[in-house]
N, C-alpha and C. Protein backbone atom coordinates (compact mmCIF):
# COMPACT_ATOMS: atom_id res chain seq x y z
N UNK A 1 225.48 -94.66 211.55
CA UNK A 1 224.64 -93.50 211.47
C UNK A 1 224.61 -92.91 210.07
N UNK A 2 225.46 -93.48 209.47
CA UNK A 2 225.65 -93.24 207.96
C UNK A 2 224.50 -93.45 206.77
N UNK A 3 223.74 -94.22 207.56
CA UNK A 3 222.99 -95.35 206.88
C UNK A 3 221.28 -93.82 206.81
N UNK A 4 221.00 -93.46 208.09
CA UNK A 4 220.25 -92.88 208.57
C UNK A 4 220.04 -91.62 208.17
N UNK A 5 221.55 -90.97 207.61
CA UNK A 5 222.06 -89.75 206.68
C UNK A 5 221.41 -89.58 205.36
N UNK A 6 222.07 -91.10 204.39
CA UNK A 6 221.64 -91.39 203.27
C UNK A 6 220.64 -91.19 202.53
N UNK A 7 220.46 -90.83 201.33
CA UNK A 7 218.81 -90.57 200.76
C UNK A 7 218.47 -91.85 200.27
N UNK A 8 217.20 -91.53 200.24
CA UNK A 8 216.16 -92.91 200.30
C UNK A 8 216.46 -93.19 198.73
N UNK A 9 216.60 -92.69 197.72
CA UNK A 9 216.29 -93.05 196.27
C UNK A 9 218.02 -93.70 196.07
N UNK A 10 218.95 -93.91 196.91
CA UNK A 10 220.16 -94.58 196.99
C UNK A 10 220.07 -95.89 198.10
N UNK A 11 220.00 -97.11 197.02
CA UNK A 11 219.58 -98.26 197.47
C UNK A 11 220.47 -99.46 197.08
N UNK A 12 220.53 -100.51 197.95
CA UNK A 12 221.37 -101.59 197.65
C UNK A 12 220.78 -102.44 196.80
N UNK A 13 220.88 -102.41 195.21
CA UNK A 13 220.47 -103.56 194.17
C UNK A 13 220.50 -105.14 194.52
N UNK A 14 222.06 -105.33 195.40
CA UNK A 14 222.06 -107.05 195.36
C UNK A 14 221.20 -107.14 196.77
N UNK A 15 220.41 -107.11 197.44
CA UNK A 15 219.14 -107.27 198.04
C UNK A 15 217.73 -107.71 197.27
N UNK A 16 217.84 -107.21 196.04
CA UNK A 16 216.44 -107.44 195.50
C UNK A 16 216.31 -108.20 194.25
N UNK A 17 215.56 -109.15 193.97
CA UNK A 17 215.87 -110.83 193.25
C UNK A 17 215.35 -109.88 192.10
N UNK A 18 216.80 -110.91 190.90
CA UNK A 18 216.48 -110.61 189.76
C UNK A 18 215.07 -110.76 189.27
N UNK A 19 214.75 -109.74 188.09
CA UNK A 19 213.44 -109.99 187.73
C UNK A 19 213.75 -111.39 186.30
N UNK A 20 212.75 -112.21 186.50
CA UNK A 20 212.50 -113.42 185.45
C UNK A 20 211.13 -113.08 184.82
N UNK A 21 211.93 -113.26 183.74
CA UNK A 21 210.76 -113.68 182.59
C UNK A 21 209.74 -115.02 182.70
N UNK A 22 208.52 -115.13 182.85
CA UNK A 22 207.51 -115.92 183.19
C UNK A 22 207.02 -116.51 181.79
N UNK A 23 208.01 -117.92 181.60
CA UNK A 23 207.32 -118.25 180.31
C UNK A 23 205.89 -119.29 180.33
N UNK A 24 205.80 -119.12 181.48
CA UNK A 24 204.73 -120.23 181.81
C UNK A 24 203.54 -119.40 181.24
N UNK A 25 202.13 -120.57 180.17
CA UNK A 25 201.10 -120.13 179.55
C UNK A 25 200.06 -121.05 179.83
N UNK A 26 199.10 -120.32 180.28
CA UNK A 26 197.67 -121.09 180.33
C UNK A 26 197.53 -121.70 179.17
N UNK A 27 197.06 -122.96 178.86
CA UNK A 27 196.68 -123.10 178.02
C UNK A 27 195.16 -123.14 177.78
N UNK A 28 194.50 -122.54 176.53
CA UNK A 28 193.31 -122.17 176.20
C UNK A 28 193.17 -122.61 175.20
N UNK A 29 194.03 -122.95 173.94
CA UNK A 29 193.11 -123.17 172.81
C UNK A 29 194.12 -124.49 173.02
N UNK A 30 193.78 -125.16 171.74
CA UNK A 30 194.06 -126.56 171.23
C UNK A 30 195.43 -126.61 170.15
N UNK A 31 195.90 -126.79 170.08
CA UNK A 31 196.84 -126.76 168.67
C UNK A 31 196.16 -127.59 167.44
N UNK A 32 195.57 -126.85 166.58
CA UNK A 32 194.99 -127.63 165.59
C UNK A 32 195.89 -128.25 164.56
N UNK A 33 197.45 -128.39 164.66
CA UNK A 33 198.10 -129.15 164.03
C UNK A 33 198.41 -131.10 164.36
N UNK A 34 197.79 -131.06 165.74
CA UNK A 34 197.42 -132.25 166.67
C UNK A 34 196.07 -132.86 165.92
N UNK A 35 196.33 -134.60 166.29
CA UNK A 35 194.81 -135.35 166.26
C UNK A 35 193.65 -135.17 166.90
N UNK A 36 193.93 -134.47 167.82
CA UNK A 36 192.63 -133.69 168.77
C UNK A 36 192.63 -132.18 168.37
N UNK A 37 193.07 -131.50 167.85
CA UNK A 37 192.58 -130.38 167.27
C UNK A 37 192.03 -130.42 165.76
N UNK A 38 192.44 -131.15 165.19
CA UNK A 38 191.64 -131.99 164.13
C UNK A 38 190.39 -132.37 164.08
N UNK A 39 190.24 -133.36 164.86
CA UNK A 39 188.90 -133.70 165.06
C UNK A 39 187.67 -132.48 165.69
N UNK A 40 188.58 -131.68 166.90
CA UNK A 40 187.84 -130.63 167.53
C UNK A 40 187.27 -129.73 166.23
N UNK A 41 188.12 -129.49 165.04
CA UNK A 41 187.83 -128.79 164.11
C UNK A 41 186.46 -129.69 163.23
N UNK A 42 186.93 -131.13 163.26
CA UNK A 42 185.40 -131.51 162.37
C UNK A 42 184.37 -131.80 162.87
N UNK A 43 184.46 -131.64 164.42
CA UNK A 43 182.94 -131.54 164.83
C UNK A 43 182.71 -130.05 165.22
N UNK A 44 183.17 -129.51 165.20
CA UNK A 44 182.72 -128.08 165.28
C UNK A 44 182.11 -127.42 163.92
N UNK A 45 182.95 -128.20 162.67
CA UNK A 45 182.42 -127.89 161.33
C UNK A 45 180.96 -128.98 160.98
N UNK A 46 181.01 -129.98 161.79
CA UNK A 46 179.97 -130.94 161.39
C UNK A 46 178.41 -130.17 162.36
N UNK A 47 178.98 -129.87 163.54
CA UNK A 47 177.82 -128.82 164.44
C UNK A 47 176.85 -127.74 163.61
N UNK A 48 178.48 -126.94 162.78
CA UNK A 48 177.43 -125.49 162.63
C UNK A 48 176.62 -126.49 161.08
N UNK A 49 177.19 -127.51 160.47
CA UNK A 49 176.30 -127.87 159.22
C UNK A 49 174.96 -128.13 159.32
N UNK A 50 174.80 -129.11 160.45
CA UNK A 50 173.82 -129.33 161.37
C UNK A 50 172.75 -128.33 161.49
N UNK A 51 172.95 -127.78 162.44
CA UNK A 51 172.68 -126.03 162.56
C UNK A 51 171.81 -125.67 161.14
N UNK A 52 172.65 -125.10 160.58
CA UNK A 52 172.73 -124.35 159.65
C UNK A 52 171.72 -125.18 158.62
N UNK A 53 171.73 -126.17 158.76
CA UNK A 53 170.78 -127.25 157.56
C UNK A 53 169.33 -127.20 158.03
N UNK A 54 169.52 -127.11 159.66
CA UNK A 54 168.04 -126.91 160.16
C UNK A 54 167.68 -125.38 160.35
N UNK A 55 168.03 -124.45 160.07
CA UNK A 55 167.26 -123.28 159.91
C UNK A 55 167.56 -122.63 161.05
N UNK A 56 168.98 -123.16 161.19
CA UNK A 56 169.58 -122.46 163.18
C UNK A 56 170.67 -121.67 162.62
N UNK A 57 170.35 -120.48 163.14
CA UNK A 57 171.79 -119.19 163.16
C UNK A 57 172.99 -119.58 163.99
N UNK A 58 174.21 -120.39 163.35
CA UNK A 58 174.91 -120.55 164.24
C UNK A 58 175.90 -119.28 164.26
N UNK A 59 175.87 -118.49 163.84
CA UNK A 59 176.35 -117.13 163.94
C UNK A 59 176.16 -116.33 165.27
N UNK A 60 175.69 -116.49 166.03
CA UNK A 60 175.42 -115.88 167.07
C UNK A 60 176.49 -116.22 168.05
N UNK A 61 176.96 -115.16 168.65
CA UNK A 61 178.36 -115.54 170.10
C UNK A 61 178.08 -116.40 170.87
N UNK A 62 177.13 -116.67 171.38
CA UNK A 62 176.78 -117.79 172.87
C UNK A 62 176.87 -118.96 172.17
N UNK A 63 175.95 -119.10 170.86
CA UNK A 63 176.09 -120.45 169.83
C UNK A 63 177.26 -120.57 169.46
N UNK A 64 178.10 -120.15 168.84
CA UNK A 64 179.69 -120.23 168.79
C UNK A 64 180.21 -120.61 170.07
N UNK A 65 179.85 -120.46 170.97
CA UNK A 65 180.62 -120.99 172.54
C UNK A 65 180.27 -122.15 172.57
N UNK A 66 178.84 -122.38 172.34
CA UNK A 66 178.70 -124.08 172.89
C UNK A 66 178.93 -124.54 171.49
N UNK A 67 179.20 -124.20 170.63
CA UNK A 67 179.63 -125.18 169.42
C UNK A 67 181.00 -125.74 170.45
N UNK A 68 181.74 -124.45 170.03
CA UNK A 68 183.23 -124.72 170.71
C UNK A 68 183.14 -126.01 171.69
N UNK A 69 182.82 -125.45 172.61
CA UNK A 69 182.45 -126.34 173.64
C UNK A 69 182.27 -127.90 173.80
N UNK A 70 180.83 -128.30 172.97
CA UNK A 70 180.33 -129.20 172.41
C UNK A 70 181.51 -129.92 172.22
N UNK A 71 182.31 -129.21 170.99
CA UNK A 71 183.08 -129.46 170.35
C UNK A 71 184.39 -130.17 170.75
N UNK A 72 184.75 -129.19 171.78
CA UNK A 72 185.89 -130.04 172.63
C UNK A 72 185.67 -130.79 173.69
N UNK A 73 184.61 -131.02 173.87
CA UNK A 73 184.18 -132.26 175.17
C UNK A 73 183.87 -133.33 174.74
N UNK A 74 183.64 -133.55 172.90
CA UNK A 74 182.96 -134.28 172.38
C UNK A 74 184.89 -135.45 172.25
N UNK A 75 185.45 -134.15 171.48
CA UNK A 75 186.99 -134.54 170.72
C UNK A 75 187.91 -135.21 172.23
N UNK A 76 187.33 -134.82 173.26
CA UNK A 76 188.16 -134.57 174.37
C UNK A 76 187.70 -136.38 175.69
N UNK A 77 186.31 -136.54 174.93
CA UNK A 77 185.86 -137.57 175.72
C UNK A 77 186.00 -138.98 174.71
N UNK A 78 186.05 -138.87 173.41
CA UNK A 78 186.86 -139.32 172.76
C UNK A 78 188.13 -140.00 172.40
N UNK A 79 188.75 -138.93 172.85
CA UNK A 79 190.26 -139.27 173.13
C UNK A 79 190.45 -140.10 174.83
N UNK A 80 189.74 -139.74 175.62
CA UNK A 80 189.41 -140.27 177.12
C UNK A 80 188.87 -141.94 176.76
N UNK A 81 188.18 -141.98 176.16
CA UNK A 81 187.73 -143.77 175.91
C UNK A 81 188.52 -144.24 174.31
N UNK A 82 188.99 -143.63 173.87
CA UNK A 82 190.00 -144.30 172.76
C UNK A 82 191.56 -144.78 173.70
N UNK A 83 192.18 -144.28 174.40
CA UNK A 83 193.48 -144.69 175.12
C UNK A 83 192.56 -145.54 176.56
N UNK A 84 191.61 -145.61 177.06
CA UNK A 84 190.70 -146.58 178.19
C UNK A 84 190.95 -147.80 177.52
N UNK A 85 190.36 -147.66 176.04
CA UNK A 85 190.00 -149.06 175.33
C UNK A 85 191.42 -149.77 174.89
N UNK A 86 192.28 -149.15 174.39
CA UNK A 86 193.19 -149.56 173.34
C UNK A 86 194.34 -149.63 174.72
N UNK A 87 194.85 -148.99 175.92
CA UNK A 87 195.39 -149.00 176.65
C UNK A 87 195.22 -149.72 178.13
N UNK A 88 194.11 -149.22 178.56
CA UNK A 88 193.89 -149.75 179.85
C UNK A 88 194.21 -148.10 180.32
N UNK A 89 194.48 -147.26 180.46
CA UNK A 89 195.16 -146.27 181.27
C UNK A 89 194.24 -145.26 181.24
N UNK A 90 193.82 -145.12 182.65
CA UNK A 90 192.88 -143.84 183.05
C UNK A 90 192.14 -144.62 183.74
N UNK A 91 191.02 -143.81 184.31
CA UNK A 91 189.83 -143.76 185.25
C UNK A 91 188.63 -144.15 184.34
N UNK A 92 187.87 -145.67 185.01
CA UNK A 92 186.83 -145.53 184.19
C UNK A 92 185.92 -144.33 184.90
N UNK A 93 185.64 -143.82 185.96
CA UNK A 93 185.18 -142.75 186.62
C UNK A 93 185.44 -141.48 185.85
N UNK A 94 186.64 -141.50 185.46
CA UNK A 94 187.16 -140.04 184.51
C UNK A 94 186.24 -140.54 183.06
N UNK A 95 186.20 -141.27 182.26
CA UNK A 95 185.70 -141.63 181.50
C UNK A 95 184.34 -141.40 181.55
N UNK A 96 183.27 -141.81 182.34
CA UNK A 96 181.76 -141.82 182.46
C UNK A 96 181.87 -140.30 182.62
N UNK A 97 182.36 -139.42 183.30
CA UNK A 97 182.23 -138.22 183.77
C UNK A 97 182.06 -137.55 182.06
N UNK A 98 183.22 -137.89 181.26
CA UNK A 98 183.88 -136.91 180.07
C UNK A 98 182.56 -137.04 179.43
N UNK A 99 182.11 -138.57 179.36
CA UNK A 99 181.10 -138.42 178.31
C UNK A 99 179.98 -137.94 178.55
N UNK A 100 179.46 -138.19 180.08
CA UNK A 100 178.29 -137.44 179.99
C UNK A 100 178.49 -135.89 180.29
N UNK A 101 179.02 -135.60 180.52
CA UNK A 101 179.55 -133.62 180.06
C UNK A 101 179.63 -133.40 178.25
N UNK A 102 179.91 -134.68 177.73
CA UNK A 102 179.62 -134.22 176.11
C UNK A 102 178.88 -134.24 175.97
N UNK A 103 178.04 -135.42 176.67
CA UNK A 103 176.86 -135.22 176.08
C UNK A 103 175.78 -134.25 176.18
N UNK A 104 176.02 -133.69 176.96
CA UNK A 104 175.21 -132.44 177.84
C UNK A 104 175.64 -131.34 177.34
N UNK A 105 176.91 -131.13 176.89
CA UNK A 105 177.14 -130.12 175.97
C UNK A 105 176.60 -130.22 174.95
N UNK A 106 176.26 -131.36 173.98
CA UNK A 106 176.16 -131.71 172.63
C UNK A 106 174.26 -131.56 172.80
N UNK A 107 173.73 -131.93 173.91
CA UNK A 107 172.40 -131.94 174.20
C UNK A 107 171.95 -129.80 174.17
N UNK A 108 172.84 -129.15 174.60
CA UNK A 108 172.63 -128.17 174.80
C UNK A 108 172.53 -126.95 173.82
N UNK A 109 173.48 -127.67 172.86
CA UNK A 109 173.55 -127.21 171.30
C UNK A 109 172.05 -127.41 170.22
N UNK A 110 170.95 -127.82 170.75
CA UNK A 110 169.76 -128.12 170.42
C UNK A 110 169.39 -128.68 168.81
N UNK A 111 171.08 -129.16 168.37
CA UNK A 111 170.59 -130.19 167.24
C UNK A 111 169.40 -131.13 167.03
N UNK A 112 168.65 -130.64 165.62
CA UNK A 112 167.41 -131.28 165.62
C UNK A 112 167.67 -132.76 165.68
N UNK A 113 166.46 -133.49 165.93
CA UNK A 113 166.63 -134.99 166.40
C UNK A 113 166.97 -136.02 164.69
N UNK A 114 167.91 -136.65 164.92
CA UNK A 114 167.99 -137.96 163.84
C UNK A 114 166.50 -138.18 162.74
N UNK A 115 166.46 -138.57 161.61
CA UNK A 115 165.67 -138.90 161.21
C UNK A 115 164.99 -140.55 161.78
N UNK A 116 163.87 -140.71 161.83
CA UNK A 116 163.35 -141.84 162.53
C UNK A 116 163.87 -142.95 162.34
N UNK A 117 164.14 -143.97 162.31
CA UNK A 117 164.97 -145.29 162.47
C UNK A 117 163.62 -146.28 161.95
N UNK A 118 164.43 -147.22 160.64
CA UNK A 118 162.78 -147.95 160.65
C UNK A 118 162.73 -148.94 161.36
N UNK A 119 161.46 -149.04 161.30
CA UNK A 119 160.18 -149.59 162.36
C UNK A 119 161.07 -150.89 162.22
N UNK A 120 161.31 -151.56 163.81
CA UNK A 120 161.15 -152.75 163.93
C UNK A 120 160.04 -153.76 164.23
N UNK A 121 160.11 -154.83 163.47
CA UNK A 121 158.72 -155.97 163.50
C UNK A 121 157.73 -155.71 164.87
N UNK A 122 158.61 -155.51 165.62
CA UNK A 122 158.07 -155.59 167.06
C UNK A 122 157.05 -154.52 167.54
N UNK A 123 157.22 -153.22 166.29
CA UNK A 123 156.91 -152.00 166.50
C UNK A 123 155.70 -151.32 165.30
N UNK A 124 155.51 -152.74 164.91
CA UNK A 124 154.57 -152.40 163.97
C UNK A 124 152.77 -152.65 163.82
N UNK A 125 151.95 -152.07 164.10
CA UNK A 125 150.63 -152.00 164.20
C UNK A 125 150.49 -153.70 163.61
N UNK A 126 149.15 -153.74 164.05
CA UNK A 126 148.83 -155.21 163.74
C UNK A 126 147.96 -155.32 162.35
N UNK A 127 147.83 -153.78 161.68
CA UNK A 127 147.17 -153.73 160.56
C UNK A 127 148.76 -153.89 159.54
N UNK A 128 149.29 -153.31 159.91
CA UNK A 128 150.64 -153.61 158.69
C UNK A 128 151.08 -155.21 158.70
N UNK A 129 151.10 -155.54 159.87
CA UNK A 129 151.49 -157.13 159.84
C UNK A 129 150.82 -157.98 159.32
N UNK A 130 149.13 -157.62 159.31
CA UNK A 130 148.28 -158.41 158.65
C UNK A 130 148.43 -158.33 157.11
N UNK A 131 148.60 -156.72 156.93
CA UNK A 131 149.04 -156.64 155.06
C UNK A 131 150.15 -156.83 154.63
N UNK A 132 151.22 -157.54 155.44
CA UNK A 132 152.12 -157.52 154.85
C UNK A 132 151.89 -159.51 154.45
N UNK A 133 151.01 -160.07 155.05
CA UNK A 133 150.85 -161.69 155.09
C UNK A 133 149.54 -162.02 153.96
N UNK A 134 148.80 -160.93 153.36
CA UNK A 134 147.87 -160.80 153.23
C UNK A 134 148.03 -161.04 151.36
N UNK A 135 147.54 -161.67 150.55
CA UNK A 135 147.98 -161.54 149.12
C UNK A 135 147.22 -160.90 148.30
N UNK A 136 148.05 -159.99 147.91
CA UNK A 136 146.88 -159.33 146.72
C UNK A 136 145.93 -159.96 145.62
N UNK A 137 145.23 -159.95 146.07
CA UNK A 137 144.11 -160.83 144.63
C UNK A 137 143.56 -162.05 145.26
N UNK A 138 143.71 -162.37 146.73
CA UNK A 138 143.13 -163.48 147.25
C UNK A 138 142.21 -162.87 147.88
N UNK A 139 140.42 -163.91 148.01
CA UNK A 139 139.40 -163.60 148.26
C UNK A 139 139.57 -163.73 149.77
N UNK A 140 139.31 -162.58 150.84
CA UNK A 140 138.59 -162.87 151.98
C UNK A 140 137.49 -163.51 152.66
C-alpha cells in the first residue's frame, strides 16, 4: 500500500532502457574523395558546360537537381556495367534498369543534340554521288 502512498514524480530508473546514441546515417550525398564521387563531380561539371555553352541557365534550383541527378545515375549506372563487365557480379536486369533511368535523367536535362555525324555513302543524294564520279573539265 506503500506503493499507492508514494508521489508520482518518485520513480524506479532501472525499469527504463538506457538512452543510446543513434549513430546510424542516411546516406545522401556521395563522398567525393571516392571514384564515384569523382566522376559524379565531372559529369555534373561536363552537364552545366553543356548547358551553359548552349545559352541554358543552369543556375536555376530544379536545373541544379536534375544536373545532380543526371549526374549520379549517369556515375552510378556506370559503375553498375563496369563491375557486370570486368566481374560477372550483379543483375543484368539491375543493369538495363540503371541505364535506362540515366538515360532518362540525362534525356530530361534537355542537352542540345550532338553536332550531325557525317553523311554516310549510303546517305547521300544521288546528285553528290554523281559529282563526286564526275571530272572537272570533262565534256558531257
Amino acid at each position: 500500500m506503500v506503493a499507492d502512498i508514494a508521489p508520482e514524480h518518485v520513480r524506479s530508473t532501472a525499469a527504463e532502457p538506457s538512452k543510446r546514441r543513434v549513430r546510424l546515417r542516411t546516406l545522401t550525398r556521395v563522398d567525393k574523395r571516392t571514384a564515384l564521387g569523382r566522376r559524379i563531380s565531372e559529369l555534373r561539371e561536363m552537364f552545366v558546360t553543356t548547358l551553359t555553352s548552349a545559352g541554358i541557365d543552369a543556375d536555376l534550383p530544379m536545373r541544379k537537381l536534375r544536373i545532380e541527378q543526371a549526374a549520379q545515375a549517369t556515375a552510378l549506372a556506370e559503375l553498375v556495367r563496369g563491375r557486370y563487365m570486368r566481374e560477372g557480379t550483379g543483375d543484368l536486369d539491375e543493369l538495363v534498369r540503371a541505364e535506362r533511368r540515366a538515360d532518362a535523367a540525362v534525356k530530361r536535362l534537355g542537352l542540345p543534340p550532338d553536332d550531325k555525324p557525317a553523311a554516310r555513302p549510303s546517305e547521300l543524294t544521288v546528285a553528290e554521288i554523281a559529282a563526286r564520279y564526275n571530272k572537272p573539265g570533262a565534256a558531257a
